[in-house]
C-alpha atoms as a PDB file:
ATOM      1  CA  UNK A   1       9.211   2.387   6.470  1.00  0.00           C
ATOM      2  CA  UNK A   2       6.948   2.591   3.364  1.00  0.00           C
ATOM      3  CA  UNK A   3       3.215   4.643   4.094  1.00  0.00           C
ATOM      4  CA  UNK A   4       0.166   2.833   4.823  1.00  0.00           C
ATOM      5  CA  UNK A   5      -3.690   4.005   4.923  1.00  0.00           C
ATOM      6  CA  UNK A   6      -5.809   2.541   7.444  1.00  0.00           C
ATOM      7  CA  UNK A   7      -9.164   3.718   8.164  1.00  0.00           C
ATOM      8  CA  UNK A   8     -11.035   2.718  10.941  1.00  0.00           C
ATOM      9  CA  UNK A   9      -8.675   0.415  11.772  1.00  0.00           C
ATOM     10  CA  UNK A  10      -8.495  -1.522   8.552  1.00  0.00           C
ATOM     11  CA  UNK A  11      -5.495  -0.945   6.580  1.00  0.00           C
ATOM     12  CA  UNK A  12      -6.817  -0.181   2.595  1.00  0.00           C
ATOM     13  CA  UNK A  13      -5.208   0.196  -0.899  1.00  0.00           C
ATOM     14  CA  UNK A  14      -3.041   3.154  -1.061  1.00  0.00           C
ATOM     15  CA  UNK A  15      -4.591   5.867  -3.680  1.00  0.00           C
ATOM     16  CA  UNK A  16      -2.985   7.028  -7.140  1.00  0.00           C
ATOM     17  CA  UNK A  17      -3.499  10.894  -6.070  1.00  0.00           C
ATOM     18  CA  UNK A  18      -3.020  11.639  -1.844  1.00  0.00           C
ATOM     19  CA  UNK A  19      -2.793  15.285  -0.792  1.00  0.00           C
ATOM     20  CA  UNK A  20      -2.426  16.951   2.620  1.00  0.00           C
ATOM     21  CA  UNK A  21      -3.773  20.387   3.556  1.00  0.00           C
ATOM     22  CA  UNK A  22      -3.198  21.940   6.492  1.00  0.00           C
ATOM     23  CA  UNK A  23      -5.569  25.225   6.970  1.00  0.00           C
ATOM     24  CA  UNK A  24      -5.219  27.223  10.074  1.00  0.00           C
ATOM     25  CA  UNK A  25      -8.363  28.828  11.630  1.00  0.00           C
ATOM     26  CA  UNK A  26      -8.683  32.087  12.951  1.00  0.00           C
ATOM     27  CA  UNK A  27     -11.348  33.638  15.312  1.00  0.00           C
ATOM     28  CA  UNK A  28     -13.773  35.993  13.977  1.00  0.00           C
ATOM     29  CA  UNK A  29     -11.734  38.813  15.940  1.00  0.00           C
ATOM     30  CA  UNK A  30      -8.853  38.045  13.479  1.00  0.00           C
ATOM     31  CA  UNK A  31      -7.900  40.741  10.610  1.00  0.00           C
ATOM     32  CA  UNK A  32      -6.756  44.332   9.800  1.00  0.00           C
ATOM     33  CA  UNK A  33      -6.387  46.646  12.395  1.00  0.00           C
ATOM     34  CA  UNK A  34      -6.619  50.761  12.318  1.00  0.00           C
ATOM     35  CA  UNK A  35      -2.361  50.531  11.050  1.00  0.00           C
ATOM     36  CA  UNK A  36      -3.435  47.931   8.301  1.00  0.00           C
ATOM     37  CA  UNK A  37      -1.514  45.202  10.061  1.00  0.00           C
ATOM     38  CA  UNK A  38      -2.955  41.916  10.392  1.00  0.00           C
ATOM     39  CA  UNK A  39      -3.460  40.056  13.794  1.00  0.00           C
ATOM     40  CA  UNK A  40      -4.682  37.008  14.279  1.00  0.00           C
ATOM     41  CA  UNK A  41      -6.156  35.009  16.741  1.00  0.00           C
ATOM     42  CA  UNK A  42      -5.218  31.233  15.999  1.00  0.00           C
ATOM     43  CA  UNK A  43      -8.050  28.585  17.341  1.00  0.00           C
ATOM     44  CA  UNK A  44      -6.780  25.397  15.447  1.00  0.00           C
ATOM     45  CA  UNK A  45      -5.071  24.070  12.375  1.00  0.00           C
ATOM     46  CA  UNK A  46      -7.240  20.922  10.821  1.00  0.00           C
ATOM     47  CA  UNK A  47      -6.328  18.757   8.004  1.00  0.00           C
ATOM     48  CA  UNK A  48      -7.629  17.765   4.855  1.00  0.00           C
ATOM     49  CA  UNK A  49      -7.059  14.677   3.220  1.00  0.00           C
ATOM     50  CA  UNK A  50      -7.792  14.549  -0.226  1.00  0.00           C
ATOM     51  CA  UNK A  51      -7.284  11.404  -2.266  1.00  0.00           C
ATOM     52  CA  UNK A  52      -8.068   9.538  -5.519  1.00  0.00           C
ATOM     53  CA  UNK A  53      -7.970   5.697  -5.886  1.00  0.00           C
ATOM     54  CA  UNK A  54      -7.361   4.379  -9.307  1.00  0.00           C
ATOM     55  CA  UNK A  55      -9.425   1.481 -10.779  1.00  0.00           C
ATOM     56  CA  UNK A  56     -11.400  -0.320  -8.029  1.00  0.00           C
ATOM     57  CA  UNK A  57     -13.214  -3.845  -7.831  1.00  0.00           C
ATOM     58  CA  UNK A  58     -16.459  -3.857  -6.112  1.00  0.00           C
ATOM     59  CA  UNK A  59     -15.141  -4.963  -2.939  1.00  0.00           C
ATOM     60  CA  UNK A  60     -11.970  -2.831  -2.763  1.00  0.00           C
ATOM     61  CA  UNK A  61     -14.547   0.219  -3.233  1.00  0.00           C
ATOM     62  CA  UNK A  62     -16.970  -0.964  -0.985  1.00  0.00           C
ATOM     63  CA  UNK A  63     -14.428  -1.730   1.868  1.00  0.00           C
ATOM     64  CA  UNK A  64     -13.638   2.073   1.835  1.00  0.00           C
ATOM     65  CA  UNK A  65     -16.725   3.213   1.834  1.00  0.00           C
ATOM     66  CA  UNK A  66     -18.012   1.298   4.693  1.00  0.00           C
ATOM     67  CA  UNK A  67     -15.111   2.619   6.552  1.00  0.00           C
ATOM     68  CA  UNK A  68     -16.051   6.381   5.784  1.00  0.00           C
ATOM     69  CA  UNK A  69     -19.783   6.012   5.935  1.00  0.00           C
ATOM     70  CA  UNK A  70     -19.660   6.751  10.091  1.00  0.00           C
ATOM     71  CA  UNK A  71     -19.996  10.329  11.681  1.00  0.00           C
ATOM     72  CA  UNK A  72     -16.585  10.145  12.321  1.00  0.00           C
ATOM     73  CA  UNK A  73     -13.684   7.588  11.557  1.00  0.00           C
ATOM     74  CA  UNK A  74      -9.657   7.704  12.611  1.00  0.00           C
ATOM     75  CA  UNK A  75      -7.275   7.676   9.967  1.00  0.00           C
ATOM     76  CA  UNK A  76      -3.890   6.786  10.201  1.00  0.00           C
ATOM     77  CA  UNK A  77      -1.688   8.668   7.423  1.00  0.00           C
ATOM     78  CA  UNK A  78       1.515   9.687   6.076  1.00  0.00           C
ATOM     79  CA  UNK A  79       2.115  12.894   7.418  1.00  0.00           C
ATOM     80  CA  UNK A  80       4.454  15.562   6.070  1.00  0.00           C
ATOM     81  CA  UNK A  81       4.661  17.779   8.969  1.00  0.00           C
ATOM     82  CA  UNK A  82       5.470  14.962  11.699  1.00  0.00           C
ATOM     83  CA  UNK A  83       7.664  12.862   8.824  1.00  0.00           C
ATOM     84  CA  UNK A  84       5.921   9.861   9.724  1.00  0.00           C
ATOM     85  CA  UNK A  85       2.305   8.612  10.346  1.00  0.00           C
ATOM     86  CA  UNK A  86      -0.015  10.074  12.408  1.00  0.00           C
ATOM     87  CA  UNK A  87      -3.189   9.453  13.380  1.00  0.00           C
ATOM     88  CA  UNK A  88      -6.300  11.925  13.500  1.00  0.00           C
ATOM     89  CA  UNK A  89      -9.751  11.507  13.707  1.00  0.00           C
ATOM     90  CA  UNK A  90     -11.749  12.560  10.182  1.00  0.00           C
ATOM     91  CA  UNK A  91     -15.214  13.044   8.446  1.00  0.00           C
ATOM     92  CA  UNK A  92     -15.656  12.203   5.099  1.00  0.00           C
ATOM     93  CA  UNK A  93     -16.657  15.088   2.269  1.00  0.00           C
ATOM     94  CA  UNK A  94     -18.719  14.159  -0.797  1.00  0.00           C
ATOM     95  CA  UNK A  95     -17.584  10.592  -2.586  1.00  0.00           C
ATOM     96  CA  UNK A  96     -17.624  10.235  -6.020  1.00  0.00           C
ATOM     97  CA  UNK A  97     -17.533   7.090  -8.188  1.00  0.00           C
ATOM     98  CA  UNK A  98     -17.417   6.503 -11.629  1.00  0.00           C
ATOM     99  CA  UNK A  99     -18.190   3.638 -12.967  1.00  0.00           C
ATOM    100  CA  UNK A 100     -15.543   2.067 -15.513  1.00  0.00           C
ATOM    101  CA  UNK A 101     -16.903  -1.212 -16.728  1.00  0.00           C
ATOM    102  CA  UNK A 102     -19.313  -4.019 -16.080  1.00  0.00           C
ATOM    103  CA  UNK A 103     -18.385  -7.815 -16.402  1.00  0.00           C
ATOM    104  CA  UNK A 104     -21.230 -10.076 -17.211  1.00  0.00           C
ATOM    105  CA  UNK A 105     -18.888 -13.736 -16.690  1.00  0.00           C
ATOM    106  CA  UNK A 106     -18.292 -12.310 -13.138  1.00  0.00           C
ATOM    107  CA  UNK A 107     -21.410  -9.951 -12.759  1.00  0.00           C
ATOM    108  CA  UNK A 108     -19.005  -7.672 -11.196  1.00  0.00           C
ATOM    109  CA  UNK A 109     -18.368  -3.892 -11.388  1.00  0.00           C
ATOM    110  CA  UNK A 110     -15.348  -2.534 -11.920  1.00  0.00           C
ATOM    111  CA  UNK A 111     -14.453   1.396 -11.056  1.00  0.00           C
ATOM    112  CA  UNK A 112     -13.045   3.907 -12.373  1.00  0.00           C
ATOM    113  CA  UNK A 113     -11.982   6.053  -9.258  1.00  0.00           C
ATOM    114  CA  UNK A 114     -13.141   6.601  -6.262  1.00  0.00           C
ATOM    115  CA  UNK A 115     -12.173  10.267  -4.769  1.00  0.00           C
ATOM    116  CA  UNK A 116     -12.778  11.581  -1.529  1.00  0.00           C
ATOM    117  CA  UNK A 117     -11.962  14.431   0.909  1.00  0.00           C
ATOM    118  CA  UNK A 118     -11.420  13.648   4.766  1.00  0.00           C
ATOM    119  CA  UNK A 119     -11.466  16.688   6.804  1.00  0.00           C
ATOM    120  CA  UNK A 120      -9.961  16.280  10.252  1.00  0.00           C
ATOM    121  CA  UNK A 121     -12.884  16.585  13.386  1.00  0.00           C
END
């Protein structure tokens, strides 16, 4: 079964660069105590999704951002923990674009990258 990326329930281009972090959170009680061992108290583990698309058209670029631009969005993924796809609900970091070239025949935009960080809810 080869990975997809849909977001909000559209299925998009696959990016050039996809990364998965998992980062576990502790409570505030969490840390050293008077031996110098460490407890912890565990309140979640969230993901990060952090991806870069190669070249984009306007409308491939636009189609993702649309999808991204609400509060909150589900993502469906390829996930390394589960060894299949999963699907979580995400927030979008900062986007950033760079521009790569402009076409005058087709008055179109073309893009360089688009990168973005989803961080799961």
């Amino acid at each position: 079964m080869s990975a997809i990326l849909q977001i909000d329930g559209v299925t998009v281009k696959f990016p050039k660069e996809f990364s998965v972090n998992v980062e576990t959170i502790d409570a505030d009680s969490s840390g050293r105590n008077a031996n110098g061992e460490m407890v912890r108290d565990v309140i979640a583990q969230k993901t990060k999704l952090t991806m870069k698309w190669g070249p984009l058209s306007d409308s491939e670029v636009s189609e993702i951002l649309q999808r991204i631009n609400n509060p909150f969005f589900v993502v469906i993924y390829p996930d390394p923990q589960l060894g299949r796809q999963r699907s979580k609900t995400f927030y979008a970091g900062a986007s950033t674009m760079p521009s790569y070239s402009w076409n005058e025949k087709f008055k179109a935009m073309k893009w360089q990258e688009l990168s973005v960080n989803m961080i799961e809810k």
